[in-house]
PDB file of N, CA and C in Angstrom:
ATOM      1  N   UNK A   1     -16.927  38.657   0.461  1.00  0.00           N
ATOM      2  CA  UNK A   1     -15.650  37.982   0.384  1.00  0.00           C
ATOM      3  C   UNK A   1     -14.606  38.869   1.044  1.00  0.00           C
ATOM      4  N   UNK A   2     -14.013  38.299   1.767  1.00  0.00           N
ATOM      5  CA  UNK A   2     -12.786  39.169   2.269  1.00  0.00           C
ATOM      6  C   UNK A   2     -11.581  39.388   1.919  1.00  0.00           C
ATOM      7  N   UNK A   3     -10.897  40.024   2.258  1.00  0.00           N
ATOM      8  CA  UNK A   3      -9.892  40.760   1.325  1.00  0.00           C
ATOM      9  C   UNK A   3      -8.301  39.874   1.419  1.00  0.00           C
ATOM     10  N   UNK A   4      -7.642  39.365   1.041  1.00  0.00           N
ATOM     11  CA  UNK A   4      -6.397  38.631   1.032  1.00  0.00           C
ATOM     12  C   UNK A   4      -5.694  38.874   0.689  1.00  0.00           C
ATOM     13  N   UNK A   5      -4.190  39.717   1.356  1.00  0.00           N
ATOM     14  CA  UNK A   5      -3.389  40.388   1.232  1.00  0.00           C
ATOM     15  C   UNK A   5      -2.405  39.468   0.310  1.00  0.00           C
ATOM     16  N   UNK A   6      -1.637  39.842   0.008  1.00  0.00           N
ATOM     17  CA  UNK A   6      -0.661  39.238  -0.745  1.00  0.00           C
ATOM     18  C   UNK A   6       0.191  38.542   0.067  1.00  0.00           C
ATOM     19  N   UNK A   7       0.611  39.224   1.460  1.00  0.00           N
ATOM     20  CA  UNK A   7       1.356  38.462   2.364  1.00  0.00           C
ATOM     21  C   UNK A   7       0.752  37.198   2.887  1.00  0.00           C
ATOM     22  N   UNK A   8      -0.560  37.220   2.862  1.00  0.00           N
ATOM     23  CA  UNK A   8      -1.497  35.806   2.942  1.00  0.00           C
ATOM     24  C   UNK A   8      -1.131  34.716   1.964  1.00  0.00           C
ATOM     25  N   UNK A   9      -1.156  35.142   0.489  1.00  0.00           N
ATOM     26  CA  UNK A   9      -1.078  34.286  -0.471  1.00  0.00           C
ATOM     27  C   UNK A   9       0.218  33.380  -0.165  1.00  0.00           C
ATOM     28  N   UNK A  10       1.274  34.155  -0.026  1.00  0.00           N
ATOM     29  CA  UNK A  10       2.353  34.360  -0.096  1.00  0.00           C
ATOM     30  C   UNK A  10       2.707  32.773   0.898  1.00  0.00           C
ATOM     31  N   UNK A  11       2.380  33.340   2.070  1.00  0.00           N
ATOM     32  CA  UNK A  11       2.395  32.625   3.088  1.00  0.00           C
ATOM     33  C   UNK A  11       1.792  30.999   3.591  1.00  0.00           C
ATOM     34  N   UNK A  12       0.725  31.128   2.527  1.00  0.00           N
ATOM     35  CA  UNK A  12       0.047  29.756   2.047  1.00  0.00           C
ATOM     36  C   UNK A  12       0.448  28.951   1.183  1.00  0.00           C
ATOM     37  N   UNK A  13       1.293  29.724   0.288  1.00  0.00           N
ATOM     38  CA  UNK A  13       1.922  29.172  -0.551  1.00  0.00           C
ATOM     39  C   UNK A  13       3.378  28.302   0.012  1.00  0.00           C
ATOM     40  N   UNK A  14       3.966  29.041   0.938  1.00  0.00           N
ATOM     41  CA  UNK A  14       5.032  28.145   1.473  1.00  0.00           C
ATOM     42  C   UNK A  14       4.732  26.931   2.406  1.00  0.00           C
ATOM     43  N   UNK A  15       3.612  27.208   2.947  1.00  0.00           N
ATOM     44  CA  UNK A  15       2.747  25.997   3.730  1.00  0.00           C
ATOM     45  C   UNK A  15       2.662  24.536   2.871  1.00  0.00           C
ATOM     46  N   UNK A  16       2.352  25.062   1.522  1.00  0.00           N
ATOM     47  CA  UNK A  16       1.877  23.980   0.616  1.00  0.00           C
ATOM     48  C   UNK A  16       3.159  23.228   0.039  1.00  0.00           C
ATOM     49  N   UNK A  17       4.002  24.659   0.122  1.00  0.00           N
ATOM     50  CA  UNK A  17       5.611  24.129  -0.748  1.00  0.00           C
ATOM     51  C   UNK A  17       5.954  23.014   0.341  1.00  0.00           C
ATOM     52  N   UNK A  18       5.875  23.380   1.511  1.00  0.00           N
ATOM     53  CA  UNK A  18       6.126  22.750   2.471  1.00  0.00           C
ATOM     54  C   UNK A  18       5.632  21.419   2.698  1.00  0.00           C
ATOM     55  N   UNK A  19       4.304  21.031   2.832  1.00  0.00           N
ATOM     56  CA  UNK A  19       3.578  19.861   2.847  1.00  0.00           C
ATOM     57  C   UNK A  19       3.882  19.253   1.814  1.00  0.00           C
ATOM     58  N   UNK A  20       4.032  19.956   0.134  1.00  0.00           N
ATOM     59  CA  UNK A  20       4.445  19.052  -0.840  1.00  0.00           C
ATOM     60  C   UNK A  20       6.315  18.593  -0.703  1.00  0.00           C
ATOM     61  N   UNK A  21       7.030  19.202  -0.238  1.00  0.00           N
ATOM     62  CA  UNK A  21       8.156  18.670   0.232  1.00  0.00           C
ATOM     63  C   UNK A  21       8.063  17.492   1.518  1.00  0.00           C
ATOM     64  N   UNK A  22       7.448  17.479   1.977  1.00  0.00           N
ATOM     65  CA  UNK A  22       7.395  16.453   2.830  1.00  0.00           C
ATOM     66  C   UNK A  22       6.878  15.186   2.276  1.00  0.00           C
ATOM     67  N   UNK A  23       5.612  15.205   1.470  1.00  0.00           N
ATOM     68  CA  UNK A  23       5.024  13.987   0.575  1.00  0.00           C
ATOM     69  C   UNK A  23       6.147  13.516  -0.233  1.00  0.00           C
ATOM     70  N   UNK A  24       6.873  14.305  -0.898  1.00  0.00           N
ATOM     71  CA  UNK A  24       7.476  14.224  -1.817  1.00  0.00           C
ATOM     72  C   UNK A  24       8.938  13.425  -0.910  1.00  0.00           C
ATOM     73  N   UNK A  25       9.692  13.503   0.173  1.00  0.00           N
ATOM     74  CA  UNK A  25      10.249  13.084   0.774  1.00  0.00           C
ATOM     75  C   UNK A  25       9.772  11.642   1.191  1.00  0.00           C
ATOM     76  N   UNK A  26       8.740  11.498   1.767  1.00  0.00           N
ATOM     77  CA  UNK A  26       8.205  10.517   2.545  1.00  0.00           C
ATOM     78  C   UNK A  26       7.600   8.941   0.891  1.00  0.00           C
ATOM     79  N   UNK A  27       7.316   9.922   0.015  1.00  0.00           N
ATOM     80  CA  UNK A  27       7.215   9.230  -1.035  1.00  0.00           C
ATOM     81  C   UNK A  27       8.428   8.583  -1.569  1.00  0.00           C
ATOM     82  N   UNK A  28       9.416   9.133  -1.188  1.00  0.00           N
ATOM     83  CA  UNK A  28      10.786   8.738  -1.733  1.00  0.00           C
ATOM     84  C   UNK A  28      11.177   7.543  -0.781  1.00  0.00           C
ATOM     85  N   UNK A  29      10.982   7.911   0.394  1.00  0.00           N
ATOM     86  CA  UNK A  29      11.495   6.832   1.145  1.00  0.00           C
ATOM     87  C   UNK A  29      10.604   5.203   1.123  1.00  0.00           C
ATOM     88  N   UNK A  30       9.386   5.475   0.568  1.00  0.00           N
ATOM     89  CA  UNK A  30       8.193   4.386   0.082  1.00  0.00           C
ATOM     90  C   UNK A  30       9.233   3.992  -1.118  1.00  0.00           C
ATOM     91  N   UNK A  31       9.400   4.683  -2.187  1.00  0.00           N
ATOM     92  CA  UNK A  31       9.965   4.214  -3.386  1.00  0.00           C
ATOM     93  C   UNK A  31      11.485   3.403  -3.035  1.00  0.00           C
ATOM     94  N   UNK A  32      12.304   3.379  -2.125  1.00  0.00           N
ATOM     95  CA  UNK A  32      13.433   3.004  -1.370  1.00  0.00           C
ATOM     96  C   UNK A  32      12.909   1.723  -1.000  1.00  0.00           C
ATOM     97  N   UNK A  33      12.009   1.684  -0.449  1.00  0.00           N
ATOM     98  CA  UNK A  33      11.678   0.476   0.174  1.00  0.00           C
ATOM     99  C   UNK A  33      11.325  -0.629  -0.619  1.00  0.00           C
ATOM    100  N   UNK A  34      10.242  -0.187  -1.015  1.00  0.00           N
ATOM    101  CA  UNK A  34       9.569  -1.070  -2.315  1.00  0.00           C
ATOM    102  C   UNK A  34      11.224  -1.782  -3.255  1.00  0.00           C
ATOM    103  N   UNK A  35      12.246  -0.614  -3.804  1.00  0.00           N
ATOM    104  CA  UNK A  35      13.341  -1.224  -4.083  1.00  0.00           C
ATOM    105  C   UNK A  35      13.904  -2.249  -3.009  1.00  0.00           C
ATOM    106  N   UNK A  36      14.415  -1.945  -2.099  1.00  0.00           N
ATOM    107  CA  UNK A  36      15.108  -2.905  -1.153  1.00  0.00           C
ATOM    108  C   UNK A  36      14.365  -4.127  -0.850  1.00  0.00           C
ATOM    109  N   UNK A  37      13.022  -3.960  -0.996  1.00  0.00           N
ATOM    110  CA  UNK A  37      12.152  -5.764  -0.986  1.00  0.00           C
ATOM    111  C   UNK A  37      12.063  -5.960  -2.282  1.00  0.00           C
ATOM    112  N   UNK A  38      12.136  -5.404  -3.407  1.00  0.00           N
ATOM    113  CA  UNK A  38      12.470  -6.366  -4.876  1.00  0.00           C
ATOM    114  C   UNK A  38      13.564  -6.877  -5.031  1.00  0.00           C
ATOM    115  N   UNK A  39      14.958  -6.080  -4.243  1.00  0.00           N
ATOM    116  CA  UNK A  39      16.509  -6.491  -4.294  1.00  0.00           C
ATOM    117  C   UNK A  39      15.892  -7.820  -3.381  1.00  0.00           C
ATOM    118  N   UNK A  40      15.696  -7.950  -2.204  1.00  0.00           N
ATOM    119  CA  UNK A  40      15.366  -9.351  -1.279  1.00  0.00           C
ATOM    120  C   UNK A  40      14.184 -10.347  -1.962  1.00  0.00           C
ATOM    121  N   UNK A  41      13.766 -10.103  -2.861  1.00  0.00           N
ATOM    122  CA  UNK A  41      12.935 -11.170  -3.431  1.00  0.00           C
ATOM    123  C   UNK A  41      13.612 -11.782  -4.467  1.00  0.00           C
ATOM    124  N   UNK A  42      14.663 -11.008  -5.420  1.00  0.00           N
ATOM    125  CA  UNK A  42      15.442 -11.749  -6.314  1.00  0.00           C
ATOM    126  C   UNK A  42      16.544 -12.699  -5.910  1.00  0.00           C
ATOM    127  N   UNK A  43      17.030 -11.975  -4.718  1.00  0.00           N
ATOM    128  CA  UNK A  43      17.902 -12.694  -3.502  1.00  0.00           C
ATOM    129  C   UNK A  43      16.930 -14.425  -3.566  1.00  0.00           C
ATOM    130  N   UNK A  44      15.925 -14.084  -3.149  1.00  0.00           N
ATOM    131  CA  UNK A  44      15.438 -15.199  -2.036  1.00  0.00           C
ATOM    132  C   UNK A  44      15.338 -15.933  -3.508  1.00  0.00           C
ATOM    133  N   UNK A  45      14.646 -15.734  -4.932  1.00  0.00           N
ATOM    134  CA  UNK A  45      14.735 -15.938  -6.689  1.00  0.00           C
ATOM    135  C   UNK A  45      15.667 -17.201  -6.725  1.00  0.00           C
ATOM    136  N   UNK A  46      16.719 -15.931  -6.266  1.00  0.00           N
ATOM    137  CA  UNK A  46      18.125 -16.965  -6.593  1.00  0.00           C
ATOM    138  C   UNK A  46      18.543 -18.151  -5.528  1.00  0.00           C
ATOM    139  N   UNK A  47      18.602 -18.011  -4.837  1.00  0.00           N
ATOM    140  CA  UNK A  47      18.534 -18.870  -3.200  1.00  0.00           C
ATOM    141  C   UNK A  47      17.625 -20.165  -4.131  1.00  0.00           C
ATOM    142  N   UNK A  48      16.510 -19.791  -4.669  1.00  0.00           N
ATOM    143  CA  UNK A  48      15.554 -20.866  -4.933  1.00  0.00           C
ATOM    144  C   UNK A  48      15.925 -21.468  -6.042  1.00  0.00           C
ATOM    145  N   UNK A  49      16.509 -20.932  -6.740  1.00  0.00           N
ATOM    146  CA  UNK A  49      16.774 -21.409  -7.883  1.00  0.00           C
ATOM    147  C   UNK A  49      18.143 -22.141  -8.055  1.00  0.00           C
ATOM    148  N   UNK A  50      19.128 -22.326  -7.330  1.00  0.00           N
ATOM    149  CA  UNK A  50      20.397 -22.705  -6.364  1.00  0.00           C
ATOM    150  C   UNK A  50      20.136 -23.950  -5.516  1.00  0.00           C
ATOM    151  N   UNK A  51      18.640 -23.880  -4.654  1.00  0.00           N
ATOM    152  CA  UNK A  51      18.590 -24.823  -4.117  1.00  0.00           C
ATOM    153  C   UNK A  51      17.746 -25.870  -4.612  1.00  0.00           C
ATOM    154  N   UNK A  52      17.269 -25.791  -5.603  1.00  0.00           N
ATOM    155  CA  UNK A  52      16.539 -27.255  -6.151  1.00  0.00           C
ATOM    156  C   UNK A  52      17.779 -28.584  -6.507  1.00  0.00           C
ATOM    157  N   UNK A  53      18.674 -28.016  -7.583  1.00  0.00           N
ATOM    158  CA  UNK A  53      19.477 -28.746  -7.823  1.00  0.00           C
ATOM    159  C   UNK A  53      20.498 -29.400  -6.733  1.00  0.00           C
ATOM    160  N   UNK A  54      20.743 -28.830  -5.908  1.00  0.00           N
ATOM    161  CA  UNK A  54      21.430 -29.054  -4.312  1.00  0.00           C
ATOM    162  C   UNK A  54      20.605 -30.341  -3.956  1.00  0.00           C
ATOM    163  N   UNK A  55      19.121 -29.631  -3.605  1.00  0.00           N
ATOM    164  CA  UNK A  55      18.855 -31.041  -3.008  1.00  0.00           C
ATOM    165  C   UNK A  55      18.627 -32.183  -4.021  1.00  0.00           C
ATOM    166  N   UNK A  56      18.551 -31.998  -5.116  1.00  0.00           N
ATOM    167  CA  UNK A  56      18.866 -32.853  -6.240  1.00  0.00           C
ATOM    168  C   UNK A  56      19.891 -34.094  -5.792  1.00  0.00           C
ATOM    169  N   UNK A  57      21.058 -33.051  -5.533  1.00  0.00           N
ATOM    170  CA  UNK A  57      22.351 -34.179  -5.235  1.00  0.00           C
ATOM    171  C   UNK A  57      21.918 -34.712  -4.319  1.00  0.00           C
ATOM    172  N   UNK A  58      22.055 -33.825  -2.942  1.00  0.00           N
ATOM    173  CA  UNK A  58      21.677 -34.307  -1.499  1.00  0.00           C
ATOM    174  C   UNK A  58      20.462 -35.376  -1.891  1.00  0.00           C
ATOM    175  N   UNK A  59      19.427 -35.446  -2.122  1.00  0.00           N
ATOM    176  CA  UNK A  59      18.144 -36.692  -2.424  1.00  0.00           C
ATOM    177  C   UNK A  59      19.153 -37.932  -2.826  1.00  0.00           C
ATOM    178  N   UNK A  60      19.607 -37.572  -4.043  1.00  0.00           N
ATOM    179  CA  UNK A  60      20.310 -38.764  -4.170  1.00  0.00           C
ATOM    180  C   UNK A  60      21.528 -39.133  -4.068  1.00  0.00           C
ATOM    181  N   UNK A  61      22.453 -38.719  -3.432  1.00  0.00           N
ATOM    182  CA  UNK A  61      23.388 -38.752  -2.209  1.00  0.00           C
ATOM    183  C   UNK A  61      22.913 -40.002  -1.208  1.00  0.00           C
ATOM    184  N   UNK A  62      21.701 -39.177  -0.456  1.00  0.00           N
ATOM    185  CA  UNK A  62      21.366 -40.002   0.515  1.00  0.00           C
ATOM    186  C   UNK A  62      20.899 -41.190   0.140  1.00  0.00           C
ATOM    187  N   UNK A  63      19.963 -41.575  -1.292  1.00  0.00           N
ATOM    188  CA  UNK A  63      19.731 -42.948  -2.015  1.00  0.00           C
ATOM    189  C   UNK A  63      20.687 -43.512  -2.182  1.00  0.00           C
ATOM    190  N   UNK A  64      21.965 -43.202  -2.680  1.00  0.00           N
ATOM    191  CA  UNK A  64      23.472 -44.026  -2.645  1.00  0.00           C
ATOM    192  C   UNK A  64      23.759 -44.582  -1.626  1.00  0.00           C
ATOM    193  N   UNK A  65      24.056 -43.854  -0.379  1.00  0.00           N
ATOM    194  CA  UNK A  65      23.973 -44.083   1.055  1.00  0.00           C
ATOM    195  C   UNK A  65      23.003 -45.022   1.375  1.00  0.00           C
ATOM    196  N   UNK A  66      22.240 -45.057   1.387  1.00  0.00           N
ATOM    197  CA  UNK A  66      21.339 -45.835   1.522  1.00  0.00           C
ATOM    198  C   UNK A  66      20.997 -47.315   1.247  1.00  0.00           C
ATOM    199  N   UNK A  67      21.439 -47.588  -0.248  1.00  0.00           N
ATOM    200  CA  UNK A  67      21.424 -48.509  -0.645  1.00  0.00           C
ATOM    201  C   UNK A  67      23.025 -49.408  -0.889  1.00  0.00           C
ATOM    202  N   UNK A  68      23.876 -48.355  -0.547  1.00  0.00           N
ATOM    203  CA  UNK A  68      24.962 -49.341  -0.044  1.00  0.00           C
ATOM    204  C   UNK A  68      25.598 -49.538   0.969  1.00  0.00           C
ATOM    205  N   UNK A  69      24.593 -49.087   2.236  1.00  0.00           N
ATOM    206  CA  UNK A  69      24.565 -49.666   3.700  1.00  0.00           C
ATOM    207  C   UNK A  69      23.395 -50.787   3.608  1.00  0.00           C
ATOM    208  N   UNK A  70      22.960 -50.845   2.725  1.00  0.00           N
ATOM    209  CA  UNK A  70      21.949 -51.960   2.363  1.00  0.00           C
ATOM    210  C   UNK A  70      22.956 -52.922   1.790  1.00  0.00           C
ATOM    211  N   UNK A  71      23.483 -52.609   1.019  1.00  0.00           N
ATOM    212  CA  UNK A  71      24.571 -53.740   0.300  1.00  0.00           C
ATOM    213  C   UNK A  71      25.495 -54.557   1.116  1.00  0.00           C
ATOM    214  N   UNK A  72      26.183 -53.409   2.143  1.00  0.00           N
ATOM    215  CA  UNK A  72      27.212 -54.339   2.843  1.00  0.00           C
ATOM    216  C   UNK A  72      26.475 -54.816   3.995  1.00  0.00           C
ATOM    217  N   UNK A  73      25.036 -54.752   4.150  1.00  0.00           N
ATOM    218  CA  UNK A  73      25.170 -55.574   5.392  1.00  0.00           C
ATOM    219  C   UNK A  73      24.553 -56.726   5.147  1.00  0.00           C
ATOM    220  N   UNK A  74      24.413 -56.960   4.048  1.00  0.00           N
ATOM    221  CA  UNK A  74      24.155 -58.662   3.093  1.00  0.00           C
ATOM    222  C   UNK A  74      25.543 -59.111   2.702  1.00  0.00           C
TER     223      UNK A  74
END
C-alpha cells in the first residue's frame, strides 16, 4: 500500500467538497423547477376550473340565440 500524505487527503477532500457543491447546486435548481411546473399546473387547475362554468353560459347563450332566431323568423 502506498503512502498518502496528508496533503493528498487534504486535497481530495476539496475535490469532493467541490463535486458535492455542485450536485447540491444543480439539485437546487431541479427543486426550482419542479416548483415553477406545480405553480403552472395549479394555474392551468384554476383556468379549468373557471372555464367549465363560462362555457356553461356561453352553451346556453348560444341555445337562447338560437332558438329565438328560430322564433322570429316564424
Amino acid at each position: 500500500m502506498e503512502d498518502i500524505t496528508h496533503r493528498e487527503i487534504y486535497d481530495r477532500l476539496i475535490a469532493v467538497e467541490n463535486k458535492v457543491d455542485s450536485l447540491d447546486q444543480k439539485t437546487d435548481e431541479v427543486v426550482k423547477a419542479f416548483g415553477a411546473a406545480k405553480g403552472a399546473f395549479l394555474v392551468l387547475e384554476m383556468i379549468g376550473k373557471v372555464a367549465k362554468p363560462i362555457l356553461w353560459v356561453v352553451g346556453l347563450g348560444t341555445i337562447f340565440v338560437a332558438i329565438w332566431e328560430r322564433i322570429k323568423l316564424h
